[in-house]
N, C-alpha and C. Protein backbone atom coordinates (compact mmCIF):
# COMPACT_ATOMS: atom_id res chain seq x y z
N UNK A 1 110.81 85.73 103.27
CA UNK A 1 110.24 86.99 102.83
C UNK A 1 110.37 87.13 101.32
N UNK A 2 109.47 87.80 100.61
CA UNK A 2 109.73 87.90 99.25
C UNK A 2 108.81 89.55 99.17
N UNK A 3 109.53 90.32 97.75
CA UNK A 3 108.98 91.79 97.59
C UNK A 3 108.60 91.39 96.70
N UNK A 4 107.27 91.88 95.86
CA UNK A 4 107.13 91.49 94.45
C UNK A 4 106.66 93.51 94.14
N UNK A 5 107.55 93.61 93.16
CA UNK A 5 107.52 94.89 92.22
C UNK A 5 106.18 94.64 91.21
N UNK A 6 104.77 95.74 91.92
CA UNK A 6 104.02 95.10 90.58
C UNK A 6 103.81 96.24 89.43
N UNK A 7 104.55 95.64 88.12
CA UNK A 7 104.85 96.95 87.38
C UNK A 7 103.57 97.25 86.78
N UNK A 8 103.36 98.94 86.80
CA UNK A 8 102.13 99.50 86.01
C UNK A 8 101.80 99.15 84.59
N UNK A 9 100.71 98.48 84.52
CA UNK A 9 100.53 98.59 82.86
C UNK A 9 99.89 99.83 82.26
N UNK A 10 98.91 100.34 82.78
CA UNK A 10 98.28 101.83 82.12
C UNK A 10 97.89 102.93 82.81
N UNK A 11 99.42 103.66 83.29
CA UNK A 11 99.10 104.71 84.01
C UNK A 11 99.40 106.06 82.99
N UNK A 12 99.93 105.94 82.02
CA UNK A 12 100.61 106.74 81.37
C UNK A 12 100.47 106.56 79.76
N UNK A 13 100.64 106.91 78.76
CA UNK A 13 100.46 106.76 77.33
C UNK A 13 101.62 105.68 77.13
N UNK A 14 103.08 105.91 77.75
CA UNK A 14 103.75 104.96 77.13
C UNK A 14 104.22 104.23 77.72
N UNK A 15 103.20 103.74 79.29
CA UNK A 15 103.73 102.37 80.02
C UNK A 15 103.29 100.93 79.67
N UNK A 16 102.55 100.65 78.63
CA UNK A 16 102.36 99.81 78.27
C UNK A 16 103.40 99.51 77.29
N UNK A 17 104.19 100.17 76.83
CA UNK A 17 104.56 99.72 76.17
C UNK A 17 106.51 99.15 76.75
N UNK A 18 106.33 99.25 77.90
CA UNK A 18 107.17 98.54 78.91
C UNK A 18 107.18 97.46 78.96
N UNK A 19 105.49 96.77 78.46
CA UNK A 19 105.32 95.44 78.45
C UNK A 19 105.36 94.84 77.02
N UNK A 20 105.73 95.15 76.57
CA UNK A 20 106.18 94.77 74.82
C UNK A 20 107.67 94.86 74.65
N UNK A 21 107.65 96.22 73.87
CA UNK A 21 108.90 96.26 73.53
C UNK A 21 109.83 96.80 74.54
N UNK A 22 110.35 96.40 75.68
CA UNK A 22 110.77 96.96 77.18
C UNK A 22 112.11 97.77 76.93
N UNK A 23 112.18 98.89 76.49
CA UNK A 23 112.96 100.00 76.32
C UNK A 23 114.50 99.49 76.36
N UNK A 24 114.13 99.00 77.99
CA UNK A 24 116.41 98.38 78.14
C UNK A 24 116.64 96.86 77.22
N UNK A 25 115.62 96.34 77.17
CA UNK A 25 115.48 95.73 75.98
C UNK A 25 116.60 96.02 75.31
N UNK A 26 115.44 97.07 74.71
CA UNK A 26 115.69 97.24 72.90
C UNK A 26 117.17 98.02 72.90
N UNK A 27 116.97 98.94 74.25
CA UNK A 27 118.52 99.92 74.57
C UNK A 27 120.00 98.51 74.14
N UNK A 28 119.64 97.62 75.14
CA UNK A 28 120.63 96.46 74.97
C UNK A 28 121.09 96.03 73.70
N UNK A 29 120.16 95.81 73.00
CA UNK A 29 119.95 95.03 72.02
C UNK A 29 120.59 95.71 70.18
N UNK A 30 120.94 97.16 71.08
CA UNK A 30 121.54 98.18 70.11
C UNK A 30 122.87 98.50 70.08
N UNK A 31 122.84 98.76 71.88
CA UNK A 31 124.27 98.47 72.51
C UNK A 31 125.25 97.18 71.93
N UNK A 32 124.25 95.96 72.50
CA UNK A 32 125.36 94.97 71.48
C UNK A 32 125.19 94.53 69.85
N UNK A 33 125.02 95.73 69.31
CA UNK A 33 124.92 95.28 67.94
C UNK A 33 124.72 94.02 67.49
N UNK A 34 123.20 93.83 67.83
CA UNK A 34 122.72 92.08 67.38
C UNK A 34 122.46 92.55 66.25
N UNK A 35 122.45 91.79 65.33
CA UNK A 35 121.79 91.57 63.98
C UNK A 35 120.56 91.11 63.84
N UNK A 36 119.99 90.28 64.74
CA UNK A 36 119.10 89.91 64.63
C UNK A 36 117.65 90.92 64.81
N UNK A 37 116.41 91.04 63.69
CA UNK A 37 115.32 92.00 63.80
C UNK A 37 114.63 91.97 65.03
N UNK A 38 114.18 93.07 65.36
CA UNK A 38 113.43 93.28 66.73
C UNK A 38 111.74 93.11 65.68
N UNK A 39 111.26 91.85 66.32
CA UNK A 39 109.76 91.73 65.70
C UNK A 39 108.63 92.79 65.97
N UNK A 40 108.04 93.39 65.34
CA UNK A 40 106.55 94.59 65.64
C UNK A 40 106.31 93.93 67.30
N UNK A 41 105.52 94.69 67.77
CA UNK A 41 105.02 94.49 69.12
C UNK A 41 103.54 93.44 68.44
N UNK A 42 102.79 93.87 67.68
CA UNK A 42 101.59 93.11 67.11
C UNK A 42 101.98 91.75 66.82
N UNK A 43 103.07 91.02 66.82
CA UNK A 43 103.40 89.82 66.66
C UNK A 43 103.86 88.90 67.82
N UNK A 44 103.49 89.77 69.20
CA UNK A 44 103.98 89.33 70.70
C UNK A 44 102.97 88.80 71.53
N UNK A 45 101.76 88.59 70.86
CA UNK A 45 100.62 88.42 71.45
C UNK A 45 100.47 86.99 71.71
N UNK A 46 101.39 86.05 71.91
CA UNK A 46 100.72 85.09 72.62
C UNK A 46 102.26 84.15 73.00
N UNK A 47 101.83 83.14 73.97
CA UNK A 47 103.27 82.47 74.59
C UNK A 47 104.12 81.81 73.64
N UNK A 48 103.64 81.76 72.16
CA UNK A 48 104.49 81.15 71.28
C UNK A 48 105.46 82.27 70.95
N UNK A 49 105.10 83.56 70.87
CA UNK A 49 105.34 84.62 70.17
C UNK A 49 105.80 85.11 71.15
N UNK A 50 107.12 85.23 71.23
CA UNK A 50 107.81 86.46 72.44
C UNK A 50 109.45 86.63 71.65
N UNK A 51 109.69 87.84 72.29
CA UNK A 51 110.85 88.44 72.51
C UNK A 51 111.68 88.36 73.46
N UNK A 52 112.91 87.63 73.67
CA UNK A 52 113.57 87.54 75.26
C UNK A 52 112.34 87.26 76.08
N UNK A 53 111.40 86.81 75.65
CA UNK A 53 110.41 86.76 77.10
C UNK A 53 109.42 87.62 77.17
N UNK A 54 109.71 88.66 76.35
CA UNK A 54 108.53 89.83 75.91
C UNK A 54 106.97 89.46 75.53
N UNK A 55 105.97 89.53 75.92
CA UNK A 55 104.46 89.26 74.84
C UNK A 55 103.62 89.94 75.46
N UNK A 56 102.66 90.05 75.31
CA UNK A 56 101.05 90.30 76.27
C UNK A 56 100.88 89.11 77.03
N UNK A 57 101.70 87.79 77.14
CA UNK A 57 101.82 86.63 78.23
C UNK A 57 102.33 87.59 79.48
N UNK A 58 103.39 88.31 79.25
CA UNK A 58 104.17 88.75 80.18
C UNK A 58 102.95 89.95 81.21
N UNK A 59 101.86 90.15 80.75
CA UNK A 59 101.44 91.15 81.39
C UNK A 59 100.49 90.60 82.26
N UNK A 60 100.26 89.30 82.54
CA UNK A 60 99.39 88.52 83.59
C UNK A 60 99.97 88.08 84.22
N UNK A 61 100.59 89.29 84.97
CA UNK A 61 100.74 89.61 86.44
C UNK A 61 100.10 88.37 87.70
N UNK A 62 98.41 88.33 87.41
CA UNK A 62 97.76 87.37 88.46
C UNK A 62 98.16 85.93 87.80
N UNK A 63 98.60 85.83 86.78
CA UNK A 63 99.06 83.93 86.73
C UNK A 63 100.30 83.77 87.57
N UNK A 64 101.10 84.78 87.30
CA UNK A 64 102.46 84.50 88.33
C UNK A 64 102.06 84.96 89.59
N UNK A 65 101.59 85.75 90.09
CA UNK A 65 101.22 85.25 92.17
C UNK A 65 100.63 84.33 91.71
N UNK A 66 99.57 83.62 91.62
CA UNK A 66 99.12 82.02 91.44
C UNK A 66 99.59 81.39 92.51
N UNK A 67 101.25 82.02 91.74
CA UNK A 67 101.50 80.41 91.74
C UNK A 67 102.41 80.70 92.96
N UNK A 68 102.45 81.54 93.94
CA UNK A 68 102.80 81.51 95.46
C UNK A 68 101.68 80.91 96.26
N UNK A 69 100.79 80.37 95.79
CA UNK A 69 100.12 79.61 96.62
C UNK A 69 99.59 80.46 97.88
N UNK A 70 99.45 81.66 97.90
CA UNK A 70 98.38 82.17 98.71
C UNK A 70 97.08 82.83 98.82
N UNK A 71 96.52 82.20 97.47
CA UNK A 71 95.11 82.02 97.76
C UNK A 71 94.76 80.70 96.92
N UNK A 72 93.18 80.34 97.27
CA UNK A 72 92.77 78.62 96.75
C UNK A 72 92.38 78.98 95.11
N UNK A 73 92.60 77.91 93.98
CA UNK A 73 92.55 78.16 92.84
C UNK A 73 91.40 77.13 92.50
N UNK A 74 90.22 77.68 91.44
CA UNK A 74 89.37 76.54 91.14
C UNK A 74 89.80 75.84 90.02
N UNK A 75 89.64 74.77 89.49
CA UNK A 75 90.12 74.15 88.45
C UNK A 75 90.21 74.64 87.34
N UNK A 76 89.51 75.34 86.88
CA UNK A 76 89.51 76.67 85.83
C UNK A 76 90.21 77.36 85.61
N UNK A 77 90.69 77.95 86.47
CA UNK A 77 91.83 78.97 87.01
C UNK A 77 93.29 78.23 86.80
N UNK A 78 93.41 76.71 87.14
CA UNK A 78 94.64 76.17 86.95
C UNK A 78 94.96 75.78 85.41
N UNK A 79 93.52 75.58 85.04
CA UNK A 79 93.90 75.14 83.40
C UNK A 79 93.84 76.15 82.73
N UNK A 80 93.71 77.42 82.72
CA UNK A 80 94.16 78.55 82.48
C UNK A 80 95.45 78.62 82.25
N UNK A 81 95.68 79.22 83.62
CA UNK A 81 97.33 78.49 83.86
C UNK A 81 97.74 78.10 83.06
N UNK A 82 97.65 76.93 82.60
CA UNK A 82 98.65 75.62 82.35
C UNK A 82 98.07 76.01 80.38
N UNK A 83 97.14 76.73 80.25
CA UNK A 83 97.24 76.86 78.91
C UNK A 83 98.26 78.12 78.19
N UNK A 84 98.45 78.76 79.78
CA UNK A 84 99.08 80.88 79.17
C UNK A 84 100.56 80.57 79.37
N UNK A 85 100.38 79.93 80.04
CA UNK A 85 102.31 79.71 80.89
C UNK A 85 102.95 78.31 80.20
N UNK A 86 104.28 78.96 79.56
CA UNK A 86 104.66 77.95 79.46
C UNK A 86 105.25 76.91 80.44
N UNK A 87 105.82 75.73 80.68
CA UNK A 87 106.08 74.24 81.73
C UNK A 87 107.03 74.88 82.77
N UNK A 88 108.52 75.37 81.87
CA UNK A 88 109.09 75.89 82.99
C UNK A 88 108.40 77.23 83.64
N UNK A 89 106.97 78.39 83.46
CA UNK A 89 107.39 78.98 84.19
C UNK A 89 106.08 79.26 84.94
N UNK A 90 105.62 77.61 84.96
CA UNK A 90 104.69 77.02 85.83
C UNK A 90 105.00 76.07 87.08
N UNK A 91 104.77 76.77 88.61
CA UNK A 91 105.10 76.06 89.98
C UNK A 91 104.03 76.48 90.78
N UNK A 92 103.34 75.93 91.52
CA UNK A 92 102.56 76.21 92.16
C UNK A 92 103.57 76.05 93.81
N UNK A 93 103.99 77.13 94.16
CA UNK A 93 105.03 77.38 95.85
C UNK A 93 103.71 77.35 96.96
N UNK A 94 103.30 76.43 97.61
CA UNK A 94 102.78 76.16 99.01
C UNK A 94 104.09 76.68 100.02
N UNK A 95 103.76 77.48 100.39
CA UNK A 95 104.85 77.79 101.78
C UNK A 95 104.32 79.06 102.77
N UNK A 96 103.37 78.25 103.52
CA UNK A 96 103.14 79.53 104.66
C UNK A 96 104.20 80.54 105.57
N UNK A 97 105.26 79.81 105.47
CA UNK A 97 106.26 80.53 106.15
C UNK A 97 107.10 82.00 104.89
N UNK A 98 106.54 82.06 103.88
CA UNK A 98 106.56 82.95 103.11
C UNK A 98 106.07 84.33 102.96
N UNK A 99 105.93 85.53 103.54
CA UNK A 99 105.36 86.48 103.57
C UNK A 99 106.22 87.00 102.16
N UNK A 100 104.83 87.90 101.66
CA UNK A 100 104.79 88.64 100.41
C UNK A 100 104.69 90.65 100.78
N UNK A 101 105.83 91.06 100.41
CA UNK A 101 105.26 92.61 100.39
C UNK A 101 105.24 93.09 98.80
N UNK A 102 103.69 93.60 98.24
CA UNK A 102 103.72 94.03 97.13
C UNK A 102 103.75 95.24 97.42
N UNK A 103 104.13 96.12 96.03
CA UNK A 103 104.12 97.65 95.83
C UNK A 103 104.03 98.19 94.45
N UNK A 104 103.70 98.93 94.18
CA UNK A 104 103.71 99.77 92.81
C UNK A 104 104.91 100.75 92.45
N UNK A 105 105.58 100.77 91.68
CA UNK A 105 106.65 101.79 91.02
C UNK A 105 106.57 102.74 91.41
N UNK A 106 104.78 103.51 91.50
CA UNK A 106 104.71 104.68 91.73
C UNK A 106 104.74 105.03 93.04
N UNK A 107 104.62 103.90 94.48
CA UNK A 107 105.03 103.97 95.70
C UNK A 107 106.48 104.53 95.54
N UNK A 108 107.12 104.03 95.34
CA UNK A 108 108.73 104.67 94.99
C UNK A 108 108.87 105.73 95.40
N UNK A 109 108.32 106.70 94.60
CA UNK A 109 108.54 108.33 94.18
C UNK A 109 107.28 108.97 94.61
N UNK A 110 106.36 108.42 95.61
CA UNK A 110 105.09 109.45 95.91
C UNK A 110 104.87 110.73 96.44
N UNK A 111 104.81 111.25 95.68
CA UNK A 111 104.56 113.06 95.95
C UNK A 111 104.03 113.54 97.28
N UNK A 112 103.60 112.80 97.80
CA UNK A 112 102.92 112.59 99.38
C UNK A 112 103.68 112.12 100.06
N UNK A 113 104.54 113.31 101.15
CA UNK A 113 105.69 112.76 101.98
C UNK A 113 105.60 111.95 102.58
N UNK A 114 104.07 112.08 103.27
CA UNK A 114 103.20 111.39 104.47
C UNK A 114 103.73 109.95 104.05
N UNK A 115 102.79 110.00 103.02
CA UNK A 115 102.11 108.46 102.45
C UNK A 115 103.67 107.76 101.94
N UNK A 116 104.50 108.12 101.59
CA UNK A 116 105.97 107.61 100.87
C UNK A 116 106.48 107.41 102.35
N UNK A 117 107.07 108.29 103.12
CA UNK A 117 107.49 107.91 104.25
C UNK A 117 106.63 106.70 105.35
N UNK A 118 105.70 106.64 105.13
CA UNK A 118 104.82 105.47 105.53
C UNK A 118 105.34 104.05 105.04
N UNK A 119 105.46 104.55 103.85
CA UNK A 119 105.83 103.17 103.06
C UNK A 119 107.35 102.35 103.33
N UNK A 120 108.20 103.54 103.32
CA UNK A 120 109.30 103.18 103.77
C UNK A 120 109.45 102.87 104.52
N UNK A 121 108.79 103.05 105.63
CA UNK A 121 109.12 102.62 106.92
C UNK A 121 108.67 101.61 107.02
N UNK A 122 107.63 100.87 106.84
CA UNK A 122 106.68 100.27 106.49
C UNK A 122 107.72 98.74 106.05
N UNK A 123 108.18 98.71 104.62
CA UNK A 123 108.94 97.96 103.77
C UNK A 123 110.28 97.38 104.68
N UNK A 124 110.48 98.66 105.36
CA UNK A 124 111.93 98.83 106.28
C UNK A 124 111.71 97.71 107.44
N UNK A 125 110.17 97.63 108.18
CA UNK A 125 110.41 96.71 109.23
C UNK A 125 109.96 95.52 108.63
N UNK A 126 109.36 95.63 107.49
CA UNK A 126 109.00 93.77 106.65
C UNK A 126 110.69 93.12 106.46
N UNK A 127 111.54 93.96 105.93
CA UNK A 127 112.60 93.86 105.81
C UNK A 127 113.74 93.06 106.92
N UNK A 128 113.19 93.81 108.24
CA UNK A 128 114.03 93.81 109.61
C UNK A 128 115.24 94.59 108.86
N UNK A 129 115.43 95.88 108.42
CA UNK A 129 116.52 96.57 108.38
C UNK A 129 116.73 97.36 109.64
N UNK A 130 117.75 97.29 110.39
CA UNK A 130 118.17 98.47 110.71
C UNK A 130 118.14 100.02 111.17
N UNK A 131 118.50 100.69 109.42
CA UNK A 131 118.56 102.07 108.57
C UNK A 131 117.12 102.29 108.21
N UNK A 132 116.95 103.45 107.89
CA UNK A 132 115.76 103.51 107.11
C UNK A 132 116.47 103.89 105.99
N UNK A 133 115.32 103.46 105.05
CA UNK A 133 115.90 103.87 103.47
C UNK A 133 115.74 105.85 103.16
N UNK A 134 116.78 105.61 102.45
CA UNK A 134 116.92 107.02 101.76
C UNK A 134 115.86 107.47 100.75
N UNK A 135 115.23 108.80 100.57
CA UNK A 135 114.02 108.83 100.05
C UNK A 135 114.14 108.36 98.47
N UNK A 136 113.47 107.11 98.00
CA UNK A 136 113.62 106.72 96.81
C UNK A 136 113.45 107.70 95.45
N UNK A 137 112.66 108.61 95.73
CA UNK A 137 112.58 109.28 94.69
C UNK A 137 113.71 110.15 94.41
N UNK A 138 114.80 110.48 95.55
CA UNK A 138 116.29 111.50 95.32
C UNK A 138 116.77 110.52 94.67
N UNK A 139 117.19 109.04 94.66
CA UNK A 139 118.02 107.94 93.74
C UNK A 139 118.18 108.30 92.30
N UNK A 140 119.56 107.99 91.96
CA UNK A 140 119.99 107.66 90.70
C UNK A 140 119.32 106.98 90.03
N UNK A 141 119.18 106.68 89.12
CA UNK A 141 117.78 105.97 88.10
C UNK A 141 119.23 104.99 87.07
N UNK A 142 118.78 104.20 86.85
CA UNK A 142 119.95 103.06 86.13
C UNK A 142 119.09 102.90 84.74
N UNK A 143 119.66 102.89 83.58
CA UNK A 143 119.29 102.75 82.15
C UNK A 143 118.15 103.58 82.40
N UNK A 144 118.59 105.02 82.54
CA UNK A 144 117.89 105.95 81.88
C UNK A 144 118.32 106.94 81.42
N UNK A 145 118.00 107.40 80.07
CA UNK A 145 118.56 108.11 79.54
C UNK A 145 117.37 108.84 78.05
N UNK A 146 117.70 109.42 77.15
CA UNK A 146 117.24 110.10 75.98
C UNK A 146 117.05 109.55 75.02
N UNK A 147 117.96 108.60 74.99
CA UNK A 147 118.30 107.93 73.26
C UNK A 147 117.21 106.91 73.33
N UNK A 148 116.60 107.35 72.12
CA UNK A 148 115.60 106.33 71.22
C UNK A 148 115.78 105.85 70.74
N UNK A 149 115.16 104.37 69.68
CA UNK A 149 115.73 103.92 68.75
C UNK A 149 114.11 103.65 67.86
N UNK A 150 114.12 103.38 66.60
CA UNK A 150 113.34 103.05 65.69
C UNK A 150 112.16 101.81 66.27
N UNK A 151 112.00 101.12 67.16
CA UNK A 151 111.30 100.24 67.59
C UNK A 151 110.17 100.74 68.84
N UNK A 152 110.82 101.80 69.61
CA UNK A 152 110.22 102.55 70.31
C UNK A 152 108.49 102.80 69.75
N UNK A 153 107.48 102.64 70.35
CA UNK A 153 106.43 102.67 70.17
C UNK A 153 105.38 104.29 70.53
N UNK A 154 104.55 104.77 70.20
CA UNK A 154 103.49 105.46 70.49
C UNK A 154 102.17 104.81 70.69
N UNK A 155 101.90 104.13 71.52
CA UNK A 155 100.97 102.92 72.06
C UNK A 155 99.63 103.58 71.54
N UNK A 156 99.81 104.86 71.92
CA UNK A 156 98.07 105.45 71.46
C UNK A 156 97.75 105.30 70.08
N UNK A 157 98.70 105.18 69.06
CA UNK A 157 98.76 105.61 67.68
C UNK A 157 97.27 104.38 67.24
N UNK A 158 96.40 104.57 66.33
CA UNK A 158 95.25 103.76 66.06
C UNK A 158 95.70 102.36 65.59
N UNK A 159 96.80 102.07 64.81
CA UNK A 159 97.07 101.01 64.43
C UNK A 159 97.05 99.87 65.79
N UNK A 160 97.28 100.52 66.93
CA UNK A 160 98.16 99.48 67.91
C UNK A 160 96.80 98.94 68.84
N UNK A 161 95.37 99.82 68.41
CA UNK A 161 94.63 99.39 69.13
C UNK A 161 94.05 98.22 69.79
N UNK A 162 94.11 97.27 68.78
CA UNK A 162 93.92 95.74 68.98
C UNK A 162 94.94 95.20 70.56
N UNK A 163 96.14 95.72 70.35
CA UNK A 163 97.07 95.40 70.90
C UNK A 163 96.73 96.13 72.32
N UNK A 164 96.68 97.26 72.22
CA UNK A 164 96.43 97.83 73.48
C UNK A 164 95.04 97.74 74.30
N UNK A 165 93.92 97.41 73.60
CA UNK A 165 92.83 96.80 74.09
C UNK A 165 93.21 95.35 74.72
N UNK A 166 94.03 94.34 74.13
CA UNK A 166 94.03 93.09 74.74
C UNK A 166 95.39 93.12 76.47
N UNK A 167 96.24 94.52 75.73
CA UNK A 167 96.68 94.54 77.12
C UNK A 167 95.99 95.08 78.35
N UNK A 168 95.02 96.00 78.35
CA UNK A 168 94.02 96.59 79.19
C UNK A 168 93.27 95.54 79.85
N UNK A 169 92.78 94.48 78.86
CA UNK A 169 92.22 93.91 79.44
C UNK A 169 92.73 92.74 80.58
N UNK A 170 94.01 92.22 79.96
CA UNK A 170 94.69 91.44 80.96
C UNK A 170 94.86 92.38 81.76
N UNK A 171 95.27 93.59 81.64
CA UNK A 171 95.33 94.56 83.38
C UNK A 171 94.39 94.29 84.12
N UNK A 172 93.18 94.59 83.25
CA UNK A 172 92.07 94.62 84.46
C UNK A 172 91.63 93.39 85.08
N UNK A 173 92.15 92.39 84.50
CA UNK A 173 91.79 90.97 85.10
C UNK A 173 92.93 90.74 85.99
N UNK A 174 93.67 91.04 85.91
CA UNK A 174 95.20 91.18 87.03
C UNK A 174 95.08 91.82 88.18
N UNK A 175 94.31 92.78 87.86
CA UNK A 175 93.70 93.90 88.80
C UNK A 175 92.60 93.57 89.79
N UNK A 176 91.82 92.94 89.55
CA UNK A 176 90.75 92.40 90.23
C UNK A 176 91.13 91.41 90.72
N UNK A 177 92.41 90.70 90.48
CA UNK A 177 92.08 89.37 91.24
C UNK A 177 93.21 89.69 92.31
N UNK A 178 94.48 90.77 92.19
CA UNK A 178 95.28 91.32 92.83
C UNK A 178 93.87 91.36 94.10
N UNK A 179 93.20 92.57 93.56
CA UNK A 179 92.52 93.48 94.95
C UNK A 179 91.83 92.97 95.40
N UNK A 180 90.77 91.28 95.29
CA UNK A 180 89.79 90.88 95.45
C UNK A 180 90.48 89.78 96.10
N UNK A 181 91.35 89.24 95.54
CA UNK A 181 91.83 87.67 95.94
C UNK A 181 93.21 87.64 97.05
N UNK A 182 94.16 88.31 96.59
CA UNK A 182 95.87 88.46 96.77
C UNK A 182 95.80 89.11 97.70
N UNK A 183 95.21 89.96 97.63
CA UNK A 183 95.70 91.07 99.27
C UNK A 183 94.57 90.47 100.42
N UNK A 184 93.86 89.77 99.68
CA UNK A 184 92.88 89.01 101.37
C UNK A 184 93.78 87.80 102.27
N UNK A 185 94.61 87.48 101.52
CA UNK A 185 95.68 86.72 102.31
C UNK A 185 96.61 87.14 103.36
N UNK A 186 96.47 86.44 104.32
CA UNK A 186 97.34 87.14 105.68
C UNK A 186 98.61 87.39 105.54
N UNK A 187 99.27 86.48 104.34
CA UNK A 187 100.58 86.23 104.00
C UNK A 187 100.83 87.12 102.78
N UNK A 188 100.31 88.31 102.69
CA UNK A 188 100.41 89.48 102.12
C UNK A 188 100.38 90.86 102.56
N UNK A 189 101.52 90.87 102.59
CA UNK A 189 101.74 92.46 103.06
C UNK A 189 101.29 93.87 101.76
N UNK A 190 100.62 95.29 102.48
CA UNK A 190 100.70 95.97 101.58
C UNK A 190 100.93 97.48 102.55
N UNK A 191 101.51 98.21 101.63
CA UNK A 191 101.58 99.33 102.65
C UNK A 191 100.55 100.24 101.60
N UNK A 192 99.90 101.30 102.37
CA UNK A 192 98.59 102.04 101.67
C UNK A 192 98.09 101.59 100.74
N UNK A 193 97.36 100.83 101.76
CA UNK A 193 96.56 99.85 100.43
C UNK A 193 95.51 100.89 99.62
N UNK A 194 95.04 101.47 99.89
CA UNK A 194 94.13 102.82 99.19
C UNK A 194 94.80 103.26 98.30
N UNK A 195 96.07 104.03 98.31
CA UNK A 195 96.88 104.03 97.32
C UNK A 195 97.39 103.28 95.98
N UNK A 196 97.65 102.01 97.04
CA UNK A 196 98.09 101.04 95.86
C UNK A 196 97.02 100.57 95.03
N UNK A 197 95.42 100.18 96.03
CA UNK A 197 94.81 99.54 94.87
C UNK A 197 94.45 100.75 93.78
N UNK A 198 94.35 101.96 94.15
CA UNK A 198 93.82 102.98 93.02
C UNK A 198 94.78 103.18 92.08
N UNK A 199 96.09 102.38 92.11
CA UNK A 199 96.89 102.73 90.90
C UNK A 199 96.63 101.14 89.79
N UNK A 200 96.79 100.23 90.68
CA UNK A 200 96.34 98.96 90.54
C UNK A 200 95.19 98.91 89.35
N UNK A 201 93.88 99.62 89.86
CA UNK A 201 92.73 99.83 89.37
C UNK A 201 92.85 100.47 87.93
N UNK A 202 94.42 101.31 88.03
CA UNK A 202 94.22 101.74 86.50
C UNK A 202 94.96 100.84 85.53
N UNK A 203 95.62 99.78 85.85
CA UNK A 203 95.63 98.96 84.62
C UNK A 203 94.36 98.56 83.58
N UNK A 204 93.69 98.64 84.37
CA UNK A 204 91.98 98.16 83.65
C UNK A 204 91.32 99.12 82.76
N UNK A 205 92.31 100.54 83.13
CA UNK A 205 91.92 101.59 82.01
C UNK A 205 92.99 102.01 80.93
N UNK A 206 92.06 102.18 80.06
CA UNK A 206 92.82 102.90 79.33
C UNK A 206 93.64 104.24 78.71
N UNK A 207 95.18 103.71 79.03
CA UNK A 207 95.87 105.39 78.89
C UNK A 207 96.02 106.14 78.19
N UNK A 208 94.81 105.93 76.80
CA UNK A 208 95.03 106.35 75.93
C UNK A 208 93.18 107.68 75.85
N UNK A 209 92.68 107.15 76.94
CA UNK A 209 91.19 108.19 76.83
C UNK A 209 90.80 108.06 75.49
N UNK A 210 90.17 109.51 75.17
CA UNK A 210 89.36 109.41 73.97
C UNK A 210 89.63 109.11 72.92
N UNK A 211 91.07 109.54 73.01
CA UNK A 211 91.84 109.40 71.44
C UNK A 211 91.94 108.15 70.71
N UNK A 212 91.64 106.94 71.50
CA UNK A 212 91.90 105.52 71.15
C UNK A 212 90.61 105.30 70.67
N UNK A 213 90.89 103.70 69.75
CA UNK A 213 89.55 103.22 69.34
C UNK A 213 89.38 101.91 70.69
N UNK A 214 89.77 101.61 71.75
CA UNK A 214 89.87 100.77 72.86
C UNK A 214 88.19 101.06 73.43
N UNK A 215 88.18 99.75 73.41
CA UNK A 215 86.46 99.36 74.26
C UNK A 215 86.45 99.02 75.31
N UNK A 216 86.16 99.85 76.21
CA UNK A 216 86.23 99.34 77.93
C UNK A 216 84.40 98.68 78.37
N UNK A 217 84.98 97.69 78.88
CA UNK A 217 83.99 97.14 79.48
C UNK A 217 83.00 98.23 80.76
């Protein structure tokens, strides 16, 4: 069995920027008084260029399922791959005996008792637990807190547009191949799928509306 957490890229003004400069990151990185500079987010844009692992690499979501091997890839698609990802964190896993349950963050905490308690229960027998889980949204929250630091971003701000247009767009290509390709596999579990793909669907937009200079297809 495997869960894969698929984190939101643009539901909100400042969830994209989860995928850059990732808050516990930077929280850490203050905590242990590194010396070393935290680079602009505009300098993360490609697999040479990362932070701990940080880039706009990190936000193609559909290269890593890939590579669980449950759906067929055309040759295109692999040399893709093999051009975005670096060696180690390229595997292509064949294993039918593998079931996948995906979910969204915002499944977590859904305002819809119905639809949240669905889920849980749902997750609970993919699981074979027992218990049922306790309602996720009453939980303690871990590295969260108030304190900002100078690296912290305003994603909408005009400068970052470039940046936030090229992450939109890997959403929406993440997005389509999630809802078109990934969930047609038997060896994929989803609980409200209506739900999930309509949050899914908003990586492809942008959370910034009018105020941005971002060009949606």
């Amino acid at each position: 069995m495997l869960i894969i957490k698929s984190i939101t890229l643009a539901t909100s003004q400042h969830a994209l920027q989860f995928n850059l400069l990732t808050p516990i990151r930077v929280m850490l990185h203050h905590k242990d008084k590194s010396t070393s500079t935290i680079p602009s987010p505009t300098k993360l844009t490609n697999l040479d260029s990362n932070w701990h692992g940080v880039s706009t690499t990190s936000a193609q979501f559909d290269k890593y399922l890939k590579q669980l091997g449950k759906t067929s890839l055309e040759h295109d698609e692999l040399s893709d791959m093999l051009q975005s990802l670096s060696k180690s964190n390229f595997r292509i896993n064949h294993n039918p005996n593998v079931k996948v349950f995906i979910y969204t963050i915002e499944q977590l905490e859904d305002g819809n008792n119905i639809r949240r308690t669905k889920f849980e229960s749902e997750l609970q027998n993919f699981l074979g637990l027992e218990y049922p889980f306790t309602d996720f949204s009453t939980q303690a929250k871990s590295n969260v807190n108030k304190v900002t630091y100078p690296e912290y971003i305003d994603i909408c701000q005009p400068k970052y547009d470039s940046l936030r247009n090229l992450l939109v767009m890997e959403g929406k290509k993440s997005s389509e191949w999630i809802i078109n390709s990934f969930l047609s596999s038997e060896d994929v579990v989803v609980s409200n799928s209506e739900y999930f793909r309509e949050k899914v669907r908003a990586w492809g937009v942008d959370p910034c509306g009018d105020k941005s200079g971002v060009k949606e297809e």
